[in-house]
Protein backbone atom coordinates (compact mmCIF):
# COMPACT_ATOMS: atom_id res chain seq x y z
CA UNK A 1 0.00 0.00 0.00
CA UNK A 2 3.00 2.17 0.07
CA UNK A 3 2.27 5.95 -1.93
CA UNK A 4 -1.55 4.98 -2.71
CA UNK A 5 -3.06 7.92 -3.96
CA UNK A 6 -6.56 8.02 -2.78
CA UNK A 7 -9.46 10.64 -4.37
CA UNK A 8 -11.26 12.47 -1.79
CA UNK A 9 -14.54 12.07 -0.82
CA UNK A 10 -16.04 15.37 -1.79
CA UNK A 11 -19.69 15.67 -1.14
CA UNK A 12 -20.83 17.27 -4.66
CA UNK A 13 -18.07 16.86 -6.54
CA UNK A 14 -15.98 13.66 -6.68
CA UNK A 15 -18.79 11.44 -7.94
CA UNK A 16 -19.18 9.09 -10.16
CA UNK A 17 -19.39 11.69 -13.24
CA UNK A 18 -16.34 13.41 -12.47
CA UNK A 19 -14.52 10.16 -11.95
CA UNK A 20 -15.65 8.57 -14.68
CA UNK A 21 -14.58 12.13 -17.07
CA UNK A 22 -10.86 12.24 -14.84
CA UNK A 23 -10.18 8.50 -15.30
CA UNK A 24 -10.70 9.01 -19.03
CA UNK A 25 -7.69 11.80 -19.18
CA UNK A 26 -5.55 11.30 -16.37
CA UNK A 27 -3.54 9.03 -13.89
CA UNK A 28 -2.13 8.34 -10.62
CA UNK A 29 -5.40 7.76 -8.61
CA UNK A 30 -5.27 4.16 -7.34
CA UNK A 31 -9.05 4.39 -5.64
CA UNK A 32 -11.57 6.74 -4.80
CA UNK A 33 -13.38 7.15 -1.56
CA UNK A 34 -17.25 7.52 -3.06
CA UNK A 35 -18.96 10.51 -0.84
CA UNK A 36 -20.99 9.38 1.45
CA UNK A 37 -24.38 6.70 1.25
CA UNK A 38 -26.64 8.13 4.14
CA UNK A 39 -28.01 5.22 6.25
CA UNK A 40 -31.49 4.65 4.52
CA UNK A 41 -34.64 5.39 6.89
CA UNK A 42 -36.16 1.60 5.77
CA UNK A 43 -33.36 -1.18 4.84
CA UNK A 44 -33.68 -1.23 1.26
CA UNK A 45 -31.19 -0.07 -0.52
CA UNK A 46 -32.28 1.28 -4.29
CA UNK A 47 -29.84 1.49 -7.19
CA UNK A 48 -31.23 5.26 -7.05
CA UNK A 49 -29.67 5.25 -3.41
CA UNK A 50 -26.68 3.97 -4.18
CA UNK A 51 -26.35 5.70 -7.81
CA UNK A 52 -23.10 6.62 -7.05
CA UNK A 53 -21.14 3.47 -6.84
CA UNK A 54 -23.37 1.40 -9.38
CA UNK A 55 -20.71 -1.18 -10.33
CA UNK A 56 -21.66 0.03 -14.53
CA UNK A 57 -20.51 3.53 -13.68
CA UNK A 58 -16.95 2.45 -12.10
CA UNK A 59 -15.52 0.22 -14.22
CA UNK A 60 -12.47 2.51 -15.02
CA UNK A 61 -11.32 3.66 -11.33
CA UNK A 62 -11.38 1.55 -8.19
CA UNK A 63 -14.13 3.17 -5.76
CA UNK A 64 -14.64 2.32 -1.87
CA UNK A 65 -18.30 3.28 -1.15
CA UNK A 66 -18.92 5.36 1.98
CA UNK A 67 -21.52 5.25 4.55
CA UNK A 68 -22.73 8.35 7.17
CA UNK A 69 -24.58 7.17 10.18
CA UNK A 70 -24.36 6.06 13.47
CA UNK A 71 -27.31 2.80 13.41
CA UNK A 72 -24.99 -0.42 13.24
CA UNK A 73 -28.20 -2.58 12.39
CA UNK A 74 -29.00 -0.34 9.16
CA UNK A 75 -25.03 -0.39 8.21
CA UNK A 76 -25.19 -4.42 8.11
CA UNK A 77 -27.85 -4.02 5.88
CA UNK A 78 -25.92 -1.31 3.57
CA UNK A 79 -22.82 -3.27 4.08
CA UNK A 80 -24.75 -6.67 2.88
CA UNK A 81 -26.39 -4.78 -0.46
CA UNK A 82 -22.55 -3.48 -1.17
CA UNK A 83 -21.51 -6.81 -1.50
CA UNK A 84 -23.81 -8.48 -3.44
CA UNK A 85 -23.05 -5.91 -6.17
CA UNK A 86 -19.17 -6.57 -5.56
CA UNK A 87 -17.75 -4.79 -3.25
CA UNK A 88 -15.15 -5.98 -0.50
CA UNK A 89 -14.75 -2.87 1.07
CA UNK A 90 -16.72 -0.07 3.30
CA UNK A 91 -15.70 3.48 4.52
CA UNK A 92 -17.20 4.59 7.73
CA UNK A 93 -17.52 8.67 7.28
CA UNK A 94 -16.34 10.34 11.10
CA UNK A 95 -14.89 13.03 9.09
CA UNK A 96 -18.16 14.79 8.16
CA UNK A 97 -18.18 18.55 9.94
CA UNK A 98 -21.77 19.73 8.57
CA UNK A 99 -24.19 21.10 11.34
CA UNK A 100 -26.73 19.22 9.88
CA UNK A 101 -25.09 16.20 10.62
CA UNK A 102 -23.05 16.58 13.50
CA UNK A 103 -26.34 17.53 15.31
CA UNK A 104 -27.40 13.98 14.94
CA UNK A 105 -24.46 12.61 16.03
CA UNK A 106 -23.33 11.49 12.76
CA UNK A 107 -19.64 12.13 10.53
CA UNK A 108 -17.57 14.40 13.36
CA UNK A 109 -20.62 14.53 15.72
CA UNK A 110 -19.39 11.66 16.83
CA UNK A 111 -16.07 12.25 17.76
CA UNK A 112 -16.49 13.86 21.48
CA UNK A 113 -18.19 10.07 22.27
CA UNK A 114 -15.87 7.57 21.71
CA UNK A 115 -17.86 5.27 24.26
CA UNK A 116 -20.55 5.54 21.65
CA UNK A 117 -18.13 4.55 18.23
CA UNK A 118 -17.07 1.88 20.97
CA UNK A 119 -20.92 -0.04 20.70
CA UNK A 120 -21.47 0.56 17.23
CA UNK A 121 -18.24 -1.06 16.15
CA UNK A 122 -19.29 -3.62 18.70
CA UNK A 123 -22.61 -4.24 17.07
CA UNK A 124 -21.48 -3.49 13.46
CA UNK A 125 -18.32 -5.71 13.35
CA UNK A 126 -19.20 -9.14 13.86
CA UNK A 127 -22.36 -9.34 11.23
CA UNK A 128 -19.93 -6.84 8.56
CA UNK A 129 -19.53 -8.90 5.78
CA UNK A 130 -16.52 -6.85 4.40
CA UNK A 131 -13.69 -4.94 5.52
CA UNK A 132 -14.13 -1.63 7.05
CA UNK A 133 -12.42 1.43 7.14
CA UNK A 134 -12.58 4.88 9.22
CA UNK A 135 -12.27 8.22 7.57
CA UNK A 136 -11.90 10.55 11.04
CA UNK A 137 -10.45 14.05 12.25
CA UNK A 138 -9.21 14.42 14.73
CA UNK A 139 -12.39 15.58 16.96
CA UNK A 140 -14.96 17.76 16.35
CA UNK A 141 -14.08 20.70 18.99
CA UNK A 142 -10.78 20.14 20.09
CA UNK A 143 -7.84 17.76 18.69
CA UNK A 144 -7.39 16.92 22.07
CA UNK A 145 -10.57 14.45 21.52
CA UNK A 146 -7.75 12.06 19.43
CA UNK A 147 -6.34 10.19 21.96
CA UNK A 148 -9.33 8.63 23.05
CA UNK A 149 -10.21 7.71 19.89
CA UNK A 150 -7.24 6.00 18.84
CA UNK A 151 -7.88 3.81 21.76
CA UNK A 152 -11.28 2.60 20.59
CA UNK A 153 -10.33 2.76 17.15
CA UNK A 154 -7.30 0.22 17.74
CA UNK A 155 -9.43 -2.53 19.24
CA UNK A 156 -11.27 -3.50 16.11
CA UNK A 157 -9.76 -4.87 12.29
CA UNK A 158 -9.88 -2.10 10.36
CA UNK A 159 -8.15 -1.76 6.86
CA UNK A 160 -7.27 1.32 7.21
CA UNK A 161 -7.62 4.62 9.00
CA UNK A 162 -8.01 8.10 6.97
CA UNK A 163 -7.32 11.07 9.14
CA UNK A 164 -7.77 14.61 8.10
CA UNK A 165 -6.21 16.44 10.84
CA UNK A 166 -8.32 19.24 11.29
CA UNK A 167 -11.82 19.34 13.66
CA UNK A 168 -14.81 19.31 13.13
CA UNK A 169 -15.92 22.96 14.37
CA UNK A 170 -13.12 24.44 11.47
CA UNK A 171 -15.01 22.97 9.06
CA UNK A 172 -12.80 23.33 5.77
CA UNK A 173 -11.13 26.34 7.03
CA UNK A 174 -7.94 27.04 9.18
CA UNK A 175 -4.65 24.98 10.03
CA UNK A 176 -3.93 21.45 10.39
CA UNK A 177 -3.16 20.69 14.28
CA UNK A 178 0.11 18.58 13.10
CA UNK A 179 1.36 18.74 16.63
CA UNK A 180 -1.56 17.52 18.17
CA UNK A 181 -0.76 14.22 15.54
CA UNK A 182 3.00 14.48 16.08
CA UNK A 183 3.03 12.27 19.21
CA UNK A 184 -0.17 10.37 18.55
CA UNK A 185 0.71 8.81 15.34
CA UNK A 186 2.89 6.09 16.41
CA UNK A 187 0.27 4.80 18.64
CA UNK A 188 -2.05 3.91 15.75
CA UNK A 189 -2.43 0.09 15.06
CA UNK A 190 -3.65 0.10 11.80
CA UNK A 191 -2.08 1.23 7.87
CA UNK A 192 -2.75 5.44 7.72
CA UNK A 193 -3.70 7.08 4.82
CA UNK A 194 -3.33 11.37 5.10
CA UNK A 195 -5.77 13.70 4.32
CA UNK A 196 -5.20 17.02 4.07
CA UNK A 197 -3.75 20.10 1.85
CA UNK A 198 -1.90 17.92 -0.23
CA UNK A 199 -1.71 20.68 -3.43
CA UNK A 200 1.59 20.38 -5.23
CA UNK A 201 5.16 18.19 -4.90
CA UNK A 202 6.71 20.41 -2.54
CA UNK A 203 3.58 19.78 0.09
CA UNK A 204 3.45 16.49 -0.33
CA UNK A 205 7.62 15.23 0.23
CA UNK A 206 7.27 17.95 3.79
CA UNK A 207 4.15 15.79 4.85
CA UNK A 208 5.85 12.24 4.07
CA UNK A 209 8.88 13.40 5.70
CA UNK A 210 7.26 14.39 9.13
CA UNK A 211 5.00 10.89 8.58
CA UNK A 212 6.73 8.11 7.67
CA UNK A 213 4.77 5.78 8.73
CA UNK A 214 1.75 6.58 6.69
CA UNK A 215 1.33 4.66 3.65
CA UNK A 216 -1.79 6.26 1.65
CA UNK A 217 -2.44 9.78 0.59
CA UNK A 218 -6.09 11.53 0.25
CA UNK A 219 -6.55 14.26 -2.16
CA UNK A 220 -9.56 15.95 -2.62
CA UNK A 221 -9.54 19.83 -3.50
CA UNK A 222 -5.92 19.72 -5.14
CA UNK A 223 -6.80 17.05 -7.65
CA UNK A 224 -10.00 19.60 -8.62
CA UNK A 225 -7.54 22.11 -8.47
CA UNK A 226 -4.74 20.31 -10.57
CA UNK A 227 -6.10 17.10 -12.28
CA UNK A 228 -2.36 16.62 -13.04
CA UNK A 229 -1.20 16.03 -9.37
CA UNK A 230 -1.50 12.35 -8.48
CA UNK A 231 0.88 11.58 -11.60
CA UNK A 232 3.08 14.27 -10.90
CA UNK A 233 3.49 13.11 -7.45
CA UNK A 234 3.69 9.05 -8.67
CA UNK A 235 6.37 10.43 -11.21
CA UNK A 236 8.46 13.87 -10.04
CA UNK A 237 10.10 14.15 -13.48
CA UNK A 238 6.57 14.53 -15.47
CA UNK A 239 6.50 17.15 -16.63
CA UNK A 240 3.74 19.88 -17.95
CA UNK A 241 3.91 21.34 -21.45
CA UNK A 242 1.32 24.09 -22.55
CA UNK A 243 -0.22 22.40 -25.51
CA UNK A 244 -0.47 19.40 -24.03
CA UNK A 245 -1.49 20.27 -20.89
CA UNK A 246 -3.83 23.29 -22.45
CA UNK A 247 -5.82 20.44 -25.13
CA UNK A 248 -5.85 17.92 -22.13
CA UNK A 249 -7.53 20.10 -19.75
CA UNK A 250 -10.31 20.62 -22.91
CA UNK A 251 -10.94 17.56 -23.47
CA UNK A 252 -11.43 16.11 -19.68
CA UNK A 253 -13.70 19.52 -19.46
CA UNK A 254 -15.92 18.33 -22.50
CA UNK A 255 -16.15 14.82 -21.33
CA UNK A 256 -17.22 15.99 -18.06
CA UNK A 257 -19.89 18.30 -19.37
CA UNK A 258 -21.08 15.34 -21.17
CA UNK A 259 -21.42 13.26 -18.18
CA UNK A 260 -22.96 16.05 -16.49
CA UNK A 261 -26.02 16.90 -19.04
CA UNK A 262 -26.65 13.32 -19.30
CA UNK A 263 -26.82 12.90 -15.59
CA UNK A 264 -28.62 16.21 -14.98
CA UNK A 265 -30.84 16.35 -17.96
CA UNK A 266 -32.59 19.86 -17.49
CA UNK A 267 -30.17 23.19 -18.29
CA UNK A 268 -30.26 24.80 -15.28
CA UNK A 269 -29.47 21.83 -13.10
CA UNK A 270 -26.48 21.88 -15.79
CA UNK A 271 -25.62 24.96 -15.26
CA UNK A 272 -25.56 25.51 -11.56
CA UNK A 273 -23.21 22.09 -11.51
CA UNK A 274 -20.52 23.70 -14.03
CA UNK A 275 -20.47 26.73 -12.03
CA UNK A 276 -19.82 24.58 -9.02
CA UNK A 277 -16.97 22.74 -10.66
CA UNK A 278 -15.41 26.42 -12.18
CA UNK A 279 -14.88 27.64 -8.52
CA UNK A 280 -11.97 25.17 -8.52
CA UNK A 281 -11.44 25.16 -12.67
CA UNK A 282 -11.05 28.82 -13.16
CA UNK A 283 -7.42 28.60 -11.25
CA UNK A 284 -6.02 26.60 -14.16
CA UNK A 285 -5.89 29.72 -15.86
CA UNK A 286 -3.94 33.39 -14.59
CA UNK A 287 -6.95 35.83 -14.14
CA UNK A 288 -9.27 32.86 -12.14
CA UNK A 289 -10.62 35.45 -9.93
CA UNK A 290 -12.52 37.46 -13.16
CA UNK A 291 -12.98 34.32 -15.24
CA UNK A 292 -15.17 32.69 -11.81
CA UNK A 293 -16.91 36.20 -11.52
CA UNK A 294 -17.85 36.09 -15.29
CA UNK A 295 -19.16 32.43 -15.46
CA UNK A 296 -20.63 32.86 -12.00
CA UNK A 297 -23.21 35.39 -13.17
CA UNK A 298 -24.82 33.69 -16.58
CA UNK A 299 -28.27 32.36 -16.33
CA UNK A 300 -28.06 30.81 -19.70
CA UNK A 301 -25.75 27.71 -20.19
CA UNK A 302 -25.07 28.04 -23.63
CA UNK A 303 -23.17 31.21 -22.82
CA UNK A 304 -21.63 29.45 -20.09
CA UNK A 305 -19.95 27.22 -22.52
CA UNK A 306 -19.51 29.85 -25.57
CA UNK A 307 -17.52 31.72 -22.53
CA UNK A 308 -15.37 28.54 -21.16
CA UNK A 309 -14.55 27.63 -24.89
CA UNK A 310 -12.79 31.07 -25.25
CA UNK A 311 -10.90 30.73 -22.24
CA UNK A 312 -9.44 27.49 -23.21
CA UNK A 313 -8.57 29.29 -26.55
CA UNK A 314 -7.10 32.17 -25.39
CA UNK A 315 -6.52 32.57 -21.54
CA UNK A 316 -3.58 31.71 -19.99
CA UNK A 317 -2.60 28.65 -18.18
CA UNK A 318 -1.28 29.64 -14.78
CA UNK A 319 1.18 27.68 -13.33
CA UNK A 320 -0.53 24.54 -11.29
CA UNK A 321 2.46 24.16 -8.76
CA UNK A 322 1.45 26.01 -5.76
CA UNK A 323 -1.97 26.66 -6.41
CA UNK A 324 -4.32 27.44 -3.27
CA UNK A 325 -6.76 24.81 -3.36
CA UNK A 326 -9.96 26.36 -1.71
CA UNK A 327 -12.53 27.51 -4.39
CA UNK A 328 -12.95 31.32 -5.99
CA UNK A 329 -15.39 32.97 -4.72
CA UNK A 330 -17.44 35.32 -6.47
CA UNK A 331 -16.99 39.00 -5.56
């Protein structure tokens, strides 16, 4: 498992239509972390519930479905459905900072009750008929919460853990707390993969210096940010040339736009989804901050695209090393 490049589990957009567009164009992702499967209210599980990570819309990239809840009876039954259409292994979502969820005790809600992860896992893992992963932070008000958890967390078989070392309460925002991880690290039992504000080569060798012992790597917002990434960082002497990189970046942008009017169907739902994705796409270019304010303010999609086409045409690249990965936001 050493250097396993993981795609994040981005709520919105890392599904299946931007994997299945990304796979087409680029490389280094060895398997994506599906966003998360809420815990149904019944115990069926649809194909319209778990649209996401229908087997016939992953066939290119390697996807580990996630689930968000906190019933261990209803996760059996998820768990159960995942493997009769193939599936081996499960991601529990801890990591989820969302009021809306944390106020049910569910993603990082959970967190400040490690007594309570303690009897799900204890109901959940001996009728799990697959392996089972945890995607945590570190707590959800203070990284101090950690400790406990690593406790609980190294009682059980888990294939993995994925920690994003920031709480809950930051949301997306604010700095890592690498020093509350520091001394905690060593104490884990189980293989580590790293999540967080991994956005360019130089990032990347800093955080596998100071962590050895992890042996996967989560990106999320830099991949959106620089689709290039995971192969630069699988291969440091790839390198980017303009053309290439320039008709590449078209391409993957038409295929996705494909996959997103079939999925989407009516224009405005169209719209409103490529304007989500150009909050991260306009940095590829050198004025991203006007380009996002332009595209952010049409109503009619055909303009959308007219617009997008030109910038591909005439707009310059900027240069991806580096790049902040949070989205532009529109003035």
């Amino acid at each position: 498992m050493s250097d396993t490049i993981y795609m994040a589990p981005l709520q919105g957009y890392t599904e299946y239509i931007y994997r299945r567009a990304y796979s087409h164009f680029f490389s280094g992702v060895d398997v994506a972390v599906s966003p998360f499967i809420p815990l149904a209210e019944g115990f069926i599980y649809s194909n319209k519930h778990l649209r996401d990570v229908l087997p016939e819309r992953n066939r290119r990239m390697k996807v580990i479905p996630q689930a968000l809840g906190n019933d261990p009876v209803k996760f059996i039954q998820l768990a159960k459905r995942l493997v009769e259409m193939g599936y081996a292994h499960m991601d529990w979502n801890l990591g989820c900072p969302k009021g809306t969820v944390t106020r049910k005790k569910r993603g990082s809600g959970l967190l400040p009750f490690p007594d309570r992860i303690r009897h799900i896992l204890d109901k959940m893992m001996p009728g799990l008929p697959l392996k089972l992963s945890i995607k945590t932070r570190l707590g959800l008000n203070s990284p101090e919460e950690f400790g406990d958890l690593i406790e609980v967390f190294n009682d059980y078989p888990l294939q993995c853990l994925m920690i994003h070392p920031r709480i809950g309460s930051q949301m997306y925002e604010g700095d890592m707390f690498l020093d509350f991880l520091d001394p905690l690290i060593c104490k884990i039992k189980h293989d580590i993969v790293f999540s967080g504000d991994i956005r360019d080569q130089e990032s990347f060798n800093t955080l596998k210096a100071r962590y050895p012992k992890v042996s996967g790597w989560m990106i999320g917002r830099g991949i959106l940010v620089n689709p290039f990434l995971p192969q630069m960082l699988k291969d440091p002497a790839f390198e980017m040339k303009d053309w290439d990189t320039r008709t590449k970046l078209l391409h993957f942008h038409e295929e996705l736009l494909c996959e997103i009017r079939y999925a989407y169907k009516h224009e405005h739902a169209v719209l409103n989804k490529m304007k989500d994705y150009w909050s991260y796409f306009a940095r590829w270019f050198v004025d991203e901050g006007d380009i996002f304010n332009q595209l952010a303010h049409h109503n009619n999609l055909s303009d959308f695209i007219e617009d997008t086409k030109y910038y591909f045409e005439e707009q310059a690249l900027a240069a991806f090393e580096g790049r902040l990965n949070r989205p532009v936001k529109v003035s």
